[in-house]
Protein backbone atom coordinates (compact mmCIF):
# COMPACT_ATOMS: atom_id res chain seq x y z
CA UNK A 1 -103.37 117.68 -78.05
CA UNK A 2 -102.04 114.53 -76.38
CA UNK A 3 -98.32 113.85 -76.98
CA UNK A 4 -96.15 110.86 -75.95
CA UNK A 5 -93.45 112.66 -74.48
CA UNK A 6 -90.75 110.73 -76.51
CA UNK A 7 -87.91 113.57 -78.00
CA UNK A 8 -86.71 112.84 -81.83
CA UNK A 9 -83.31 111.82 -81.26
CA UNK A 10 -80.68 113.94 -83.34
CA UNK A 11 -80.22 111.17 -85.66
CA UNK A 12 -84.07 111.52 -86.50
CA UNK A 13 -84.11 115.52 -86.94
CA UNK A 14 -80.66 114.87 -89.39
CA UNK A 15 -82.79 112.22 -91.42
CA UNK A 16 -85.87 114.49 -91.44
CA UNK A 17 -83.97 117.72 -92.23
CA UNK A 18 -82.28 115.77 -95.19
CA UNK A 19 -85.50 114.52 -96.45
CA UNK A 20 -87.03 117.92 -96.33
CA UNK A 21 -83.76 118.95 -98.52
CA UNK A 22 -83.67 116.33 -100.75
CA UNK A 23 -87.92 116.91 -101.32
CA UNK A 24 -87.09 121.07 -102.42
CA UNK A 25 -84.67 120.01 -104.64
CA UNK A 26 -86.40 117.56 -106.33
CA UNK A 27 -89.40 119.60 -106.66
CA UNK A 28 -87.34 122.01 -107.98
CA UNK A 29 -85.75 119.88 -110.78
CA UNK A 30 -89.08 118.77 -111.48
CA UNK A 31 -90.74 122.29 -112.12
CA UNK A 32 -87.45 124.48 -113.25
CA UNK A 33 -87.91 123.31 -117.13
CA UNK A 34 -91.55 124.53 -116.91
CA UNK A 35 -91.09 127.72 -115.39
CA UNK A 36 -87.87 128.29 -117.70
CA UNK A 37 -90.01 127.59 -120.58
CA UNK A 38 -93.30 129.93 -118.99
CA UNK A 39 -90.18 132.55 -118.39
CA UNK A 40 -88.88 132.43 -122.60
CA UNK A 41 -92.58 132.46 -123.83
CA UNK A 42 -93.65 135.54 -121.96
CA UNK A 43 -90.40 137.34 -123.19
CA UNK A 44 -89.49 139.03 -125.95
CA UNK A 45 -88.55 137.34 -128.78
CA UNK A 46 -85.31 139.22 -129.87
CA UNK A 47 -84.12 139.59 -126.77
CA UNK A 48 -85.16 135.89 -126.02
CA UNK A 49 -82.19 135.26 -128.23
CA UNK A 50 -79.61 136.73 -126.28
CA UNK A 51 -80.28 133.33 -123.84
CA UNK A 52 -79.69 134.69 -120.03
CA UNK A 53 -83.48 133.79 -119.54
CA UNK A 54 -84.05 131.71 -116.00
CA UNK A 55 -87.25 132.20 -113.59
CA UNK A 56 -88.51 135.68 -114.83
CA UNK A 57 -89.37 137.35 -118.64
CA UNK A 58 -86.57 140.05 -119.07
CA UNK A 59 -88.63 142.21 -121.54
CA UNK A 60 -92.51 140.81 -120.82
CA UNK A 61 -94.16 140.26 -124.33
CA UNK A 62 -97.41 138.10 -124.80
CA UNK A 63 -96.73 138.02 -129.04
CA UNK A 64 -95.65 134.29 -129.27
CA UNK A 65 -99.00 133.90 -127.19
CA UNK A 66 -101.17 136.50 -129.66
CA UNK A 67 -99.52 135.40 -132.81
CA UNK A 68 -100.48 131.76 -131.50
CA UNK A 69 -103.99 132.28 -130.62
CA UNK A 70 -105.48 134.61 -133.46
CA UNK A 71 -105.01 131.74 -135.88
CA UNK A 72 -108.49 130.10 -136.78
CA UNK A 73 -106.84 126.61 -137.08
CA UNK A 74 -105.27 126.25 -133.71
CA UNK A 75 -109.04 126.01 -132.81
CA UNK A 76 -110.03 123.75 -134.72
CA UNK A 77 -106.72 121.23 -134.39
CA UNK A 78 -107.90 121.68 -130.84
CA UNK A 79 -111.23 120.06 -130.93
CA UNK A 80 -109.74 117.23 -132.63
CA UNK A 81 -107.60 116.88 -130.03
CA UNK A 82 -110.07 116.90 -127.43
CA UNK A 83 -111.85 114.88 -129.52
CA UNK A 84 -109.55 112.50 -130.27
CA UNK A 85 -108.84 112.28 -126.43
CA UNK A 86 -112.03 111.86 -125.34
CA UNK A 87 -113.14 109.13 -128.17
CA UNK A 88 -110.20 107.73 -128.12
CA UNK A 89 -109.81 107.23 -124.11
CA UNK A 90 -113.58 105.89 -123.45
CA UNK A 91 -113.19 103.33 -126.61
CA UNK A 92 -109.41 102.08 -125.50
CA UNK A 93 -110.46 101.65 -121.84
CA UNK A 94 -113.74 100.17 -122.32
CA UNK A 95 -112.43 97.27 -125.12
CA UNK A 96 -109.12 97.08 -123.08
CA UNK A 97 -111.19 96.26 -119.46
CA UNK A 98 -113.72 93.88 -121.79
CA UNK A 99 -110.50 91.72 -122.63
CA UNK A 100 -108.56 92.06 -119.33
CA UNK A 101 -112.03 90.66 -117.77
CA UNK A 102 -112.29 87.79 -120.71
CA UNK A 103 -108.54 86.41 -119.67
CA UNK A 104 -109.60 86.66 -116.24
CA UNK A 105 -112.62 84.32 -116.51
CA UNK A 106 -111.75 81.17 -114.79
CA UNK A 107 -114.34 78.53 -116.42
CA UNK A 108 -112.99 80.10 -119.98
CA UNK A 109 -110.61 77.58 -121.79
CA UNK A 110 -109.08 80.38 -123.86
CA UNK A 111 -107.98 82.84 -121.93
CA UNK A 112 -104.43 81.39 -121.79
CA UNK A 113 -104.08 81.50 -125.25
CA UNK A 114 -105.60 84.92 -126.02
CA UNK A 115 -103.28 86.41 -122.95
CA UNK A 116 -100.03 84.67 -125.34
CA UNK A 117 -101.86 86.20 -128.33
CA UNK A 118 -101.73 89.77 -127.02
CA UNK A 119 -98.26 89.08 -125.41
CA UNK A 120 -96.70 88.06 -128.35
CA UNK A 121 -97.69 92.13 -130.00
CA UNK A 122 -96.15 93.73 -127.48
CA UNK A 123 -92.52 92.07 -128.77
CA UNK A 124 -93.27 91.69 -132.52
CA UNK A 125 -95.07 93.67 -134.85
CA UNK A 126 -95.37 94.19 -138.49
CA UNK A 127 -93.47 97.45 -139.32
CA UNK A 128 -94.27 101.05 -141.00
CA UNK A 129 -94.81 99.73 -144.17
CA UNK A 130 -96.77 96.71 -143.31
CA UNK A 131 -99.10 98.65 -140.81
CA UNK A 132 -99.52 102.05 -143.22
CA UNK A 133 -100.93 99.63 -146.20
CA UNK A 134 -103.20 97.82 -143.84
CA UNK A 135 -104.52 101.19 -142.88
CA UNK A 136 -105.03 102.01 -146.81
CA UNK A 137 -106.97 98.58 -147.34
CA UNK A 138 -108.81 99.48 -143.99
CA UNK A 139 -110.11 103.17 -145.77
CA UNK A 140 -108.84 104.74 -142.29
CA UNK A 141 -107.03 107.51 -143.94
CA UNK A 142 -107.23 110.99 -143.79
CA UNK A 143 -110.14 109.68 -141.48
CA UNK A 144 -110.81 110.05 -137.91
CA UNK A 145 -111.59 106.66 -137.28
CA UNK A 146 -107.58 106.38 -137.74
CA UNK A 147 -107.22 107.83 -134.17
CA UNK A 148 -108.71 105.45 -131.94
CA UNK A 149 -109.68 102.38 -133.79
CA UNK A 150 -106.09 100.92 -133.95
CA UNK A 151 -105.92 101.97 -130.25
CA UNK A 152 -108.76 100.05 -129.33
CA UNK A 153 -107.06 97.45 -127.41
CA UNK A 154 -103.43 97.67 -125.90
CA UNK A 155 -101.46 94.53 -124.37
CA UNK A 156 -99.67 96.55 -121.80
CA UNK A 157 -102.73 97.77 -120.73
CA UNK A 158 -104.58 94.61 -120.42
CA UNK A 159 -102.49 92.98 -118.28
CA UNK A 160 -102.64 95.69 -115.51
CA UNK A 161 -106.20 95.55 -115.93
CA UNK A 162 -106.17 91.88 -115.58
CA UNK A 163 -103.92 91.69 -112.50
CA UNK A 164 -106.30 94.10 -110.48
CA UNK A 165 -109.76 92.02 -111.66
CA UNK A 166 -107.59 88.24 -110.34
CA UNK A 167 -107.96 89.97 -106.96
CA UNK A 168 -111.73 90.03 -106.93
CA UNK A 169 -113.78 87.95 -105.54
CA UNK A 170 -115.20 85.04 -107.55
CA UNK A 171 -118.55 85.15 -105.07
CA UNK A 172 -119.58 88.50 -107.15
CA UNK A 173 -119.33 87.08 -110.65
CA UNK A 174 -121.11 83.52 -109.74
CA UNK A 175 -123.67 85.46 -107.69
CA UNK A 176 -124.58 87.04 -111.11
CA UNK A 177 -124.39 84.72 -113.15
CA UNK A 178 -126.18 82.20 -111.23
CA UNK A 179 -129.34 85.33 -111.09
CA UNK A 180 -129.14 84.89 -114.83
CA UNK A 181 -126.77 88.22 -116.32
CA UNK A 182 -124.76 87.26 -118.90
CA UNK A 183 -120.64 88.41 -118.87
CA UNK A 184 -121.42 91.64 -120.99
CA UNK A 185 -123.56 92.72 -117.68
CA UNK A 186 -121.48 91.42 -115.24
CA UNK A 187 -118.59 93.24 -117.13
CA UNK A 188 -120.67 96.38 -117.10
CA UNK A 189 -122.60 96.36 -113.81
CA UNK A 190 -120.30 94.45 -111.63
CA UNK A 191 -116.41 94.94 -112.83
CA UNK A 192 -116.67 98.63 -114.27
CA UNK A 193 -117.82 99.67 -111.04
CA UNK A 194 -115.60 98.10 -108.45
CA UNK A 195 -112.77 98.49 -110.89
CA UNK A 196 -112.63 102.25 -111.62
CA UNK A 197 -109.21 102.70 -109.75
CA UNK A 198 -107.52 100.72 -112.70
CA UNK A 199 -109.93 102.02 -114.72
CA UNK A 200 -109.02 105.60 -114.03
CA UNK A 201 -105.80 104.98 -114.16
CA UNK A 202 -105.31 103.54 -117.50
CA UNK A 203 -107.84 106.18 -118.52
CA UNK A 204 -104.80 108.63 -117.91
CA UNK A 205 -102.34 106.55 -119.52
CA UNK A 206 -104.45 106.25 -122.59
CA UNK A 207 -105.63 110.08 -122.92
CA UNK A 208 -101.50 111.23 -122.43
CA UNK A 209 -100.45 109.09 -124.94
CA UNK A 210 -103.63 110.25 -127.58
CA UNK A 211 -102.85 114.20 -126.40
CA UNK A 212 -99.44 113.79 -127.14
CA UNK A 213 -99.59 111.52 -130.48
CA UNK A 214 -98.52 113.32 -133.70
CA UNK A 215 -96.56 111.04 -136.06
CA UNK A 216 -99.73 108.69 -136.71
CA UNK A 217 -101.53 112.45 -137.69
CA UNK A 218 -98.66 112.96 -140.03
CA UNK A 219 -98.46 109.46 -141.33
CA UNK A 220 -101.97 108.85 -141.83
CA UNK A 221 -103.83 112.30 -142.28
CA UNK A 222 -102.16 113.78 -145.74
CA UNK A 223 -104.52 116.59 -146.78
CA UNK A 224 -104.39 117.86 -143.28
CA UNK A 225 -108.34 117.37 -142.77
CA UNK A 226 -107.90 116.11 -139.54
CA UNK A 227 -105.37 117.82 -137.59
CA UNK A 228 -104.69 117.87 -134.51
CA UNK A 229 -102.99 120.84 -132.13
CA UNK A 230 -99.76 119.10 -131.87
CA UNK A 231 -99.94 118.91 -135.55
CA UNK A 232 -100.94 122.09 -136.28
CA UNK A 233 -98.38 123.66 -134.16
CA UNK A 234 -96.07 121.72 -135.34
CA UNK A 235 -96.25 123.16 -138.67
CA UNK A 236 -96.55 126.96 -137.93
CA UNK A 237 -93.40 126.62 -135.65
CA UNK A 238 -91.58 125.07 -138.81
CA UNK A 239 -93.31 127.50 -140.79
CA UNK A 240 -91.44 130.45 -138.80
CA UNK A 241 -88.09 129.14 -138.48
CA UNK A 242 -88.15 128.25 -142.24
CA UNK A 243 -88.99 132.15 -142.81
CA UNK A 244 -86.60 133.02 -140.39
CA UNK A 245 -84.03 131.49 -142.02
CA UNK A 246 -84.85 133.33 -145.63
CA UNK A 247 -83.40 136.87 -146.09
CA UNK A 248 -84.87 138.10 -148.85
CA UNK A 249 -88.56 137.34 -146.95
CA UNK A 250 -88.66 140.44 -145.34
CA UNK A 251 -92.90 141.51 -146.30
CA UNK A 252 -93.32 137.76 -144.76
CA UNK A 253 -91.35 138.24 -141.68
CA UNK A 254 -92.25 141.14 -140.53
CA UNK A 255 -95.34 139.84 -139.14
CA UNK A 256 -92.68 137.70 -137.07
CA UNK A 257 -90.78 140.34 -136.41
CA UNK A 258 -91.54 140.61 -132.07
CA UNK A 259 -91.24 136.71 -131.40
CA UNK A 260 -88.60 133.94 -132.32
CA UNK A 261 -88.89 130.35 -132.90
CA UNK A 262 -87.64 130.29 -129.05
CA UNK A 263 -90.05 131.75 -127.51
CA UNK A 264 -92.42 130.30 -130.37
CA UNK A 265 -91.32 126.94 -129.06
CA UNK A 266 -91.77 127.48 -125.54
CA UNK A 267 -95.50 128.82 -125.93
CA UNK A 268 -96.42 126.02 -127.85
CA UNK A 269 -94.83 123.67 -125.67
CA UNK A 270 -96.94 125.59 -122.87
CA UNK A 271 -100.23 125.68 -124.72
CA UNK A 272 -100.04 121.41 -125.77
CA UNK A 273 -99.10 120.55 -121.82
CA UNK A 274 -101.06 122.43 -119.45
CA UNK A 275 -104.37 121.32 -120.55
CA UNK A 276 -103.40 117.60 -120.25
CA UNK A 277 -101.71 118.36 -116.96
CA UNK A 278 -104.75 119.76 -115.54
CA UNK A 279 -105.97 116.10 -115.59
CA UNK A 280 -103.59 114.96 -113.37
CA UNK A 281 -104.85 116.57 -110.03
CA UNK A 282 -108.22 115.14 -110.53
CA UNK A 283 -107.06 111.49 -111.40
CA UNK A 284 -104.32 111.14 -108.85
CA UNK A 285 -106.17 109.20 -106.38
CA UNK A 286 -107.43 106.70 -108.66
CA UNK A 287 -104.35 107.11 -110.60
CA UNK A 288 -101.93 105.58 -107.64
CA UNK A 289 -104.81 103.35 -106.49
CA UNK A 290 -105.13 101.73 -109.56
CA UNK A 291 -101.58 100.53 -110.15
CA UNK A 292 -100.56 99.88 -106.78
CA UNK A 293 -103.90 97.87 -105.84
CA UNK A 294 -103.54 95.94 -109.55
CA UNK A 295 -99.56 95.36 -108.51
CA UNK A 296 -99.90 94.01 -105.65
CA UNK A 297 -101.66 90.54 -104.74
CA UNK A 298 -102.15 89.05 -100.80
């Protein structure tokens, strides 16, 4: 191993040894509120309430985790999450690209005006009220179509999307068009395929944001046909603090009688974020590729 004999100067071993500091702590603020709340959902629940509870369980219990799991529903709320993530990703990014590439196209006389059109919704909009009726009119309730069809195209998104397709070459789009594919196939064929960094990356964006979503389920999905986890655990943890709170309830609490709606709380909040966080290791690449190579122009 070939060195270059040059000695870090003092001043260089300080600055590393800080930045090496600085790094464990921030990890560690980053990852204390999920092992806190891993610690309180693997304990006890009546001894949960005593508080104390840091890194470790004090009295191990998997209940909140059993009680959780041996409901039917929290299956199916599931797969409409994963359905709603996976339908609802693949629609928003595909549309979203199509009219980032359409405001991109140089020879196109409205592109200018559509980008204003789209800019203009990300500052105004019509309200609650206004937007719940125009779903009634629409027959989107207590549908799934309600999920991703209002998603299907997002300013913000757009105009990352558009900023990393300006910095492609123009030689790739006239060499197509001039061997006769029309903009659907060059949009297909040519950007999808050189754009997948953005791609990717708005991909995570959009699937967070539909993982996450649970006011549109409650606003829009009233008989409770089409709910999702969140949803779904929403309810049952309201559902157990609302017994809680009952004396006289006793034949219905006592099937809550090992957890509490802390530890409750902390195993659902465990069970709706590691299966979205487990896309994050596989998308990082393309994830800081995307947005830095769609930030930055030469």
């Amino acid at each position: 191993m070939e060195t270059t004999g040059i000695k870090p100067s003092i001043g260089s071993r300080i600055f590393d040894a800080i930045n090496i500091v600085f790094m464990i702590v921030f990890m560690f603020v980053m990852l204390y509120p999920f092992i806190n709340l891993l610690a309180i959902s693997l304990n006890d629940g009546v001894d949960a309430a005593r508080g104390g509870i840091y890194f470790f369980p004090r009295v191990f219990s998997l209940d909140s985790y059993t009680f959780l799991l041996k409901n039917d529903r929290l299956f199916s709320g599931l797969w409409v999450s994963i359905l709603r993530v996976v339908v609802g990703t693949v629609t928003c990014v595909f549309m979203t690209g199509l009219l980032a590439y359409v405001v991109t196209i140089r020879n196109f006389s409205g592109r200018k005006f559509l980008r204003i059109l789209f800019l203009i919704t990300m500052y105004f909009g019509g309200g609650l009220i206004p937007t719940y009726l125009l779903m009634v009119q629409l027959g989107l309730t207590n549908t799934f179509n309600v999920y991703w069809i209002p998603g299907l195209l997002n300013a913000y998104y757009m105009l990352l999307m558009a900023s990393y397709m300006q910095g492609l070459p123009d030689s790739l789009f006239e060499s197509a068009r001039i061997d006769g594919a029309s903009e659907l196939r060059i949009y297909v064929s040519v950007v999808i395929p050189i754009s997948m960094p953005v791609f990717a990356a708005i991909a995570v964006f959009s699937s967070v944001g539909h993982w996450n979503s649970w006011f549109d389920v409650i606003l829009y999905n009233s008989n409770g046909k089409w709910d999702t986890l969140q949803t779904y655990l929403r309810k049952l943890l309201l559902e157990v603090e609302a017994l809680q709170q009952i004396q006289d309830a006793q034949a219905a609490y006592s099937k809550y009688r090992n957890i509490s709606s802390n530890t409750l709380r902390a195993a659902v909040t465990m069970v709706v974020t590691l299966p979205i966080a487990c896309v994050y290791p596989f998308m990082q690449k393309y994830f800081v590729g995307g947005i830095t190579l769609g930030a930055v122009k030469g």
